[in-house]
N, C-alpha and C. Protein backbone atom coordinates (compact mmCIF):
# COMPACT_ATOMS: atom_id res chain seq x y z
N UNK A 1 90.34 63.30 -7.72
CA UNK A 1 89.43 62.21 -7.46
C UNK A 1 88.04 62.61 -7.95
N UNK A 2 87.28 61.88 -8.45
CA UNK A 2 85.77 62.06 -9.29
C UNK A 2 85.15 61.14 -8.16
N UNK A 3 84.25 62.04 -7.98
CA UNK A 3 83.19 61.31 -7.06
C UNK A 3 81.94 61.30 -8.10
N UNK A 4 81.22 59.56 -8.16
CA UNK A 4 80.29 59.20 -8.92
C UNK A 4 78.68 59.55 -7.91
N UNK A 5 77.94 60.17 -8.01
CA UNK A 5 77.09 60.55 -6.98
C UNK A 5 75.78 60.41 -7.32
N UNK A 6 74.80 59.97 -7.13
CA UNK A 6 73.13 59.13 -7.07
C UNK A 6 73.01 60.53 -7.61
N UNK A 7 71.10 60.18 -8.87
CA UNK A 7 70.94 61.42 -8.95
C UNK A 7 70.49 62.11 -7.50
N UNK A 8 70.28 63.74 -7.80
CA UNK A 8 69.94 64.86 -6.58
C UNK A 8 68.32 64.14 -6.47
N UNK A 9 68.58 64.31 -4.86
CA UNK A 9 66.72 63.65 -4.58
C UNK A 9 66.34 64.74 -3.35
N UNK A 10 65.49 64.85 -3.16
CA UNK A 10 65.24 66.05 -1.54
C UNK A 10 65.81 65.41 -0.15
N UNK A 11 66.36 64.12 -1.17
CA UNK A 11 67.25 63.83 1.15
C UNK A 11 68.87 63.82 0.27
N UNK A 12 69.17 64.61 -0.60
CA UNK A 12 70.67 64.67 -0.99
C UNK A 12 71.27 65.70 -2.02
N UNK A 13 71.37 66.92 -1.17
CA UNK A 13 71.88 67.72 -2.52
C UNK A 13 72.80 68.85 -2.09
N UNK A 14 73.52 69.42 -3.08
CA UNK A 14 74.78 70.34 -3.06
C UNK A 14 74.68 71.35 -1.53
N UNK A 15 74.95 71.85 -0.89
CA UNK A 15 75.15 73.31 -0.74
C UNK A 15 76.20 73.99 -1.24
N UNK A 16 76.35 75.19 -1.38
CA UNK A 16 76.87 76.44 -1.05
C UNK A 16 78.55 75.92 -1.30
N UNK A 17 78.87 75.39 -0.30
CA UNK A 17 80.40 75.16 -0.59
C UNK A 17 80.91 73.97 -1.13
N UNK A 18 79.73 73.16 -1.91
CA UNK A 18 80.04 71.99 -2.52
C UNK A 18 80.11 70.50 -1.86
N UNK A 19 79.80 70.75 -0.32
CA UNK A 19 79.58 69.44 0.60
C UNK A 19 78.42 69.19 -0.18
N UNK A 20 77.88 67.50 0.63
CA UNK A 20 76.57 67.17 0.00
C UNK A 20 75.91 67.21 1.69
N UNK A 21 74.65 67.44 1.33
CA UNK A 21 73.68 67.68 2.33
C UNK A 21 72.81 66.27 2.16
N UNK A 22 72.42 65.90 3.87
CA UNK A 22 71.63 64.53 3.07
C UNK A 22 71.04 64.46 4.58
N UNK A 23 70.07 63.97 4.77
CA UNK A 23 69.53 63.41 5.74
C UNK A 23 69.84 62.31 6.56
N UNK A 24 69.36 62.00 7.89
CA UNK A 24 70.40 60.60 8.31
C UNK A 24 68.64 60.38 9.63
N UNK A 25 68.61 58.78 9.82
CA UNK A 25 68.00 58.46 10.64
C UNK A 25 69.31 57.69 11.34
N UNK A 26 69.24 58.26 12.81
CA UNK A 26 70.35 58.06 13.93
C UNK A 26 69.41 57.35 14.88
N UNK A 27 69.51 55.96 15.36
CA UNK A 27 69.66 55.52 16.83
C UNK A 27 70.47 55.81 17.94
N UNK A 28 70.02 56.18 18.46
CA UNK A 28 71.05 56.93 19.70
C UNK A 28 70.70 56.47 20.79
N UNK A 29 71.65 55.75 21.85
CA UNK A 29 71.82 55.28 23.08
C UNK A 29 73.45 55.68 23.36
N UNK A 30 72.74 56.55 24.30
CA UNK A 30 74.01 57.15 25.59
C UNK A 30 73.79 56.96 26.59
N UNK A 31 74.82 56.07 27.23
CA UNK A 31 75.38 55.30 28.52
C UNK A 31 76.10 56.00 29.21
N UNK A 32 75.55 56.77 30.17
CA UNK A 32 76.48 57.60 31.26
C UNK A 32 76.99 56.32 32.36
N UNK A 33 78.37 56.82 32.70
CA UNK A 33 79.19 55.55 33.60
C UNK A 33 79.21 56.18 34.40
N UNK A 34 79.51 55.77 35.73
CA UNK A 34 80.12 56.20 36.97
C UNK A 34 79.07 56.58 38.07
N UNK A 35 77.87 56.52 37.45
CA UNK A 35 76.98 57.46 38.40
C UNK A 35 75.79 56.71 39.20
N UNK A 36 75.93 55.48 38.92
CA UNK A 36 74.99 54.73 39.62
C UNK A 36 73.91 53.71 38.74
N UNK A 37 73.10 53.36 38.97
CA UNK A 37 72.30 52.42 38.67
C UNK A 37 71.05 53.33 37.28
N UNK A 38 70.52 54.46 37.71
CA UNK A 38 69.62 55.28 37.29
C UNK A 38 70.26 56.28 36.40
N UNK A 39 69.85 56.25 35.01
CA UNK A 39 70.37 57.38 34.03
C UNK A 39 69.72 58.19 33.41
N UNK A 40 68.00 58.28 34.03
CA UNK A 40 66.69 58.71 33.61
C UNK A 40 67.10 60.27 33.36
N UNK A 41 67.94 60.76 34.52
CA UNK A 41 68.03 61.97 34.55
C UNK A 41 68.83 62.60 33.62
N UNK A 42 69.84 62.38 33.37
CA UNK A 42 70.79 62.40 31.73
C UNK A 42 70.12 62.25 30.35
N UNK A 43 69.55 61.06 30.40
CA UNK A 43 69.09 60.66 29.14
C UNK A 43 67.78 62.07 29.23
N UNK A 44 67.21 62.63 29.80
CA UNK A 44 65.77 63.36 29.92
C UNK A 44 66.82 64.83 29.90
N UNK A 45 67.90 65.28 30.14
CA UNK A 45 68.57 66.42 29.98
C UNK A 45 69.12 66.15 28.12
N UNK A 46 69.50 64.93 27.46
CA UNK A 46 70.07 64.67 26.27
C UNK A 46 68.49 64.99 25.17
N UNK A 47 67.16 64.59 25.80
CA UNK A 47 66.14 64.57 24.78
C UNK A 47 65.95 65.97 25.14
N UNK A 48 65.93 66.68 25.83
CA UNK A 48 66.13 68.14 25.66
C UNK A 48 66.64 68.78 24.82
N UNK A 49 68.02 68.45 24.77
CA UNK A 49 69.10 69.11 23.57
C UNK A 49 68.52 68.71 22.52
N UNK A 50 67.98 67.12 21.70
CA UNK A 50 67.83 66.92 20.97
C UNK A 50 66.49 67.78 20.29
N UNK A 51 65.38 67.89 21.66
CA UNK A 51 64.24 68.79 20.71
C UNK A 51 64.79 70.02 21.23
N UNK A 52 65.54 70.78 21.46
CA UNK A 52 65.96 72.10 21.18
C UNK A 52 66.70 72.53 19.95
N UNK A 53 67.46 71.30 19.60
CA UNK A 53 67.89 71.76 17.87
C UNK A 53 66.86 71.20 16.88
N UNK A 54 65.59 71.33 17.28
CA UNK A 54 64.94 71.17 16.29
C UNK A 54 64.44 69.74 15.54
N UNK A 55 65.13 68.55 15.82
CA UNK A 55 64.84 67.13 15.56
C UNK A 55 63.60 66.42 15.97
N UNK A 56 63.28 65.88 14.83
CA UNK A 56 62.51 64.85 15.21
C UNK A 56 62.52 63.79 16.12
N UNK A 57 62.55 63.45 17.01
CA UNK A 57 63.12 62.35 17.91
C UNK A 57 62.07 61.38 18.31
N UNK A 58 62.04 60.44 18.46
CA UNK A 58 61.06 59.19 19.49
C UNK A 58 61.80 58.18 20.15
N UNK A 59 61.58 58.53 21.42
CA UNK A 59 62.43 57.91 22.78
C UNK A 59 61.59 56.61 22.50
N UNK A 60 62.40 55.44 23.06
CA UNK A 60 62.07 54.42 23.22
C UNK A 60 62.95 53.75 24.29
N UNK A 61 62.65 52.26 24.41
CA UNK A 61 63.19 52.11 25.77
C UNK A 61 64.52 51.89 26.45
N UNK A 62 65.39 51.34 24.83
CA UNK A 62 66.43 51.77 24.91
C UNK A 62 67.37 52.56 24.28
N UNK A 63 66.71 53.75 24.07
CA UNK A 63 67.25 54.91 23.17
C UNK A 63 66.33 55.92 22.41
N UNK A 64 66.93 56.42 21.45
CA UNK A 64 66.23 57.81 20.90
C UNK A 64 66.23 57.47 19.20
N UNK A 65 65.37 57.37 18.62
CA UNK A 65 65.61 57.58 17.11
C UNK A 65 65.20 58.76 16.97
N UNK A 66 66.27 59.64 15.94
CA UNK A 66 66.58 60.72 15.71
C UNK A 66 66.32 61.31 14.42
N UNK A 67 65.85 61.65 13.65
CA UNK A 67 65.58 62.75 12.29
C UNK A 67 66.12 63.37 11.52
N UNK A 68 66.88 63.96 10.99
CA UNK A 68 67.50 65.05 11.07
C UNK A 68 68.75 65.06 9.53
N UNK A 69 69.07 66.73 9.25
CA UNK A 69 70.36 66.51 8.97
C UNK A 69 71.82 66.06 9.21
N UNK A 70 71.93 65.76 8.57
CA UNK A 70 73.62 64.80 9.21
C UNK A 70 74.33 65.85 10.22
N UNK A 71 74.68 67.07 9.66
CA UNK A 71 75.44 67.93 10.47
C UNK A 71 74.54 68.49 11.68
N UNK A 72 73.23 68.29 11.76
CA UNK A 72 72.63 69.00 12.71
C UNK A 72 72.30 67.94 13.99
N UNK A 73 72.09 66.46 13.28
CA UNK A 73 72.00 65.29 14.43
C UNK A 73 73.05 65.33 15.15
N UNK A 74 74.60 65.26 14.14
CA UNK A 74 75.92 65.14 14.95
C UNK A 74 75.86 65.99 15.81
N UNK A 75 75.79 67.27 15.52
CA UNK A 75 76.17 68.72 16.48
C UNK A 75 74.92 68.42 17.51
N UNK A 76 73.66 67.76 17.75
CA UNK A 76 73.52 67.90 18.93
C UNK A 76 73.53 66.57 19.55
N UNK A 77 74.14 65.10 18.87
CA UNK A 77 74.84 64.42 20.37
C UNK A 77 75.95 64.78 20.93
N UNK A 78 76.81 65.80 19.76
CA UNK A 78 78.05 66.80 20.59
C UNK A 78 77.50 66.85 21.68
N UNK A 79 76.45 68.09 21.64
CA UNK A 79 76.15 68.84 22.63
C UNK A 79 75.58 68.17 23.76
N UNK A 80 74.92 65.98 23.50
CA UNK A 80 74.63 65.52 24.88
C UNK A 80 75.79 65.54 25.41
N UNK A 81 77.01 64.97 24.62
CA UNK A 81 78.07 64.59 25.92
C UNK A 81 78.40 65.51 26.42
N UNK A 82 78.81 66.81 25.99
CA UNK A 82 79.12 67.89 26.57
C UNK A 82 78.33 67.88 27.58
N UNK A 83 77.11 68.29 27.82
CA UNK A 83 76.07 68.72 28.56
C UNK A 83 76.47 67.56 29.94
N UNK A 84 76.25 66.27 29.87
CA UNK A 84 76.49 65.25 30.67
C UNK A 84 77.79 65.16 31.23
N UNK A 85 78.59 65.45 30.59
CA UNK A 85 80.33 65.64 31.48
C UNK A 85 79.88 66.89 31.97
N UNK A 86 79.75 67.97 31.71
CA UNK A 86 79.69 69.33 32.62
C UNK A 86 78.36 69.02 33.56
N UNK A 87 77.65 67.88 33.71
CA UNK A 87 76.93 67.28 35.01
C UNK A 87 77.49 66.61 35.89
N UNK A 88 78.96 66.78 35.35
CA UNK A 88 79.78 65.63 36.64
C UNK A 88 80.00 63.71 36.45
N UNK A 89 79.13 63.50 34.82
CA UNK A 89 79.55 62.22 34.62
C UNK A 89 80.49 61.93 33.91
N UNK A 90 81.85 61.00 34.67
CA UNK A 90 82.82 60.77 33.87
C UNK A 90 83.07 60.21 32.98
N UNK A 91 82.15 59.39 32.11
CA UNK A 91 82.39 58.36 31.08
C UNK A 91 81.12 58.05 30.59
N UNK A 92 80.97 58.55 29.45
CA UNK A 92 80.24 58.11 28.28
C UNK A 92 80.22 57.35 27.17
N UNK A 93 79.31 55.92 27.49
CA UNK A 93 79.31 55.27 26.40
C UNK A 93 78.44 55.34 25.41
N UNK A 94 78.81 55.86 23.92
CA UNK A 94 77.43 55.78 23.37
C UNK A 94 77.20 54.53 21.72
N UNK A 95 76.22 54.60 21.90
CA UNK A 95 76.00 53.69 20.58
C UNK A 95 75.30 54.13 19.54
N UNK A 96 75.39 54.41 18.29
CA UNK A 96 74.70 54.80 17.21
C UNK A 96 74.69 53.72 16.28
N UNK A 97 73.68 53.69 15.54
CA UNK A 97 73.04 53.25 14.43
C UNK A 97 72.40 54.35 13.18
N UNK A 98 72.95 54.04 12.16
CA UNK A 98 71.86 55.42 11.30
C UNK A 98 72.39 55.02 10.21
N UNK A 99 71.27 55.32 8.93
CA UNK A 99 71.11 55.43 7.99
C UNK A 99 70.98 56.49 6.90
N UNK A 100 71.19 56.65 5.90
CA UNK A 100 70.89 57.34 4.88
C UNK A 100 70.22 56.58 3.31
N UNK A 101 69.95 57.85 2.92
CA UNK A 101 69.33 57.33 1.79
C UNK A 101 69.74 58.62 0.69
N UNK A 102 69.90 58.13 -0.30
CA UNK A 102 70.14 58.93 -1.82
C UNK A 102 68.78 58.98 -2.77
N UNK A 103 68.40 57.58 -2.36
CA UNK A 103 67.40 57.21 -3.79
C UNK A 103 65.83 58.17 -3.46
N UNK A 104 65.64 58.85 -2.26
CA UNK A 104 64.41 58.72 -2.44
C UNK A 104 64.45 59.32 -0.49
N UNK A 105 63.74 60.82 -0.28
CA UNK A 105 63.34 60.92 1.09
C UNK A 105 62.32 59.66 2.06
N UNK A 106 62.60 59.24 2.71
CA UNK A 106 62.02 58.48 4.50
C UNK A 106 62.20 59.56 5.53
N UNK A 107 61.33 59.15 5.70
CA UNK A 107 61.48 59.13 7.35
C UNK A 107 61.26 58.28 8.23
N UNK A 108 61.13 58.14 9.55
CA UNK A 108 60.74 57.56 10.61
C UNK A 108 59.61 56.62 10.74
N UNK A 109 58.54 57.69 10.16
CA UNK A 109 57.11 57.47 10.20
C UNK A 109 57.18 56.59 9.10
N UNK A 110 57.47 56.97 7.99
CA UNK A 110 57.60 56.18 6.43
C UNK A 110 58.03 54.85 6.98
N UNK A 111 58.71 54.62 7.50
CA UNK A 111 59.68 53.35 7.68
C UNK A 111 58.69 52.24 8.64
N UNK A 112 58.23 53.26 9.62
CA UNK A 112 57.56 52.19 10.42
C UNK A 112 55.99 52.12 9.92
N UNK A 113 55.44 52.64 9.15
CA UNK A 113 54.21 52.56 8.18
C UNK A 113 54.11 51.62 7.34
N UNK A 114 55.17 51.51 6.62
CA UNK A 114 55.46 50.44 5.49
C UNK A 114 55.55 49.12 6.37
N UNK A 115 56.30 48.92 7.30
CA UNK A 115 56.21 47.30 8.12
C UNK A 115 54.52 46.94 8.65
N UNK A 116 53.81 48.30 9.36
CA UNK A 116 52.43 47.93 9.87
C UNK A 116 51.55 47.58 8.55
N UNK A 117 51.87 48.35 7.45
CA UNK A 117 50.78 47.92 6.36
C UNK A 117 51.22 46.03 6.02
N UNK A 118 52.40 45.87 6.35
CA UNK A 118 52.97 44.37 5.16
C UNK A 118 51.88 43.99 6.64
N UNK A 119 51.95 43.77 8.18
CA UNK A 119 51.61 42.91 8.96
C UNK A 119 50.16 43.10 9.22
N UNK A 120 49.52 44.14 9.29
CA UNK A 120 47.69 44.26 8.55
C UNK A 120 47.41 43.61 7.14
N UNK A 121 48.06 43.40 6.32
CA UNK A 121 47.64 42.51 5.21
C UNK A 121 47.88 41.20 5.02
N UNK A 122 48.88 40.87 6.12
CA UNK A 122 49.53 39.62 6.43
C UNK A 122 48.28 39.10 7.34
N UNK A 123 47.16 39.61 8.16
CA UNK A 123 46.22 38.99 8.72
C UNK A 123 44.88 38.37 8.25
């Protein structure tokens, strides 16, 4: 199989064993079940993990947008659910959203910069 692949940009390129490396902006909302009304305390143990591996993150009100390399975002919402079942909650619902890009590095900041400039010139 031939894989046809965007040129190499700084959010997409080879490593070492021939995977492609690429960046990903992740929305993340994790829904702990079983435990009551209040999930402040979970979700504030999950943004832990997330700035302990190093990610960019900004909590919002219903969730976390996330930064990161693909393999390094995944490996630490691994590590929320883990963390949250070994707290005794039985059921985790979570929801993601995320993006990538080939053509050209974003970020977070990039993304939400570009909408405030269109709505300051829009006045």
């Amino acid at each position: 199989m031939v894989m046809h692949l965007a040129p190499r940009s700084p959010s997409f390129d080879m490593i070492a064993d021939g995977r492609i490396q690429m960046k990903v902006i992740a929305d993340l909302c994790v829904i702990p079940m079983g435990i009551g009304v209040s999930v402040s305390r979970e979700v504030a143990v999950c943004e832990r993990i997330l700035a302990e591996a190093g990610l960019k993150t900004r909590l919002h009100a219903y969730g976390t947008n996330i930064e990161g390399e693909w393999d390094d975002v995944f490996a630490a919402i691994k590590r929320c659910h883990e963390t949250i079942h070994a707290m005794g909650v039985p059921r985790i619902s979570t929801n993601i959203r995320l993006g990538t890009r080939t053509d050209r590095e974003q970020t977070m900041d990039d993304k939400v910069r570009s909408v405030e400039q269109k709505l300051r010139s829009a006045e």
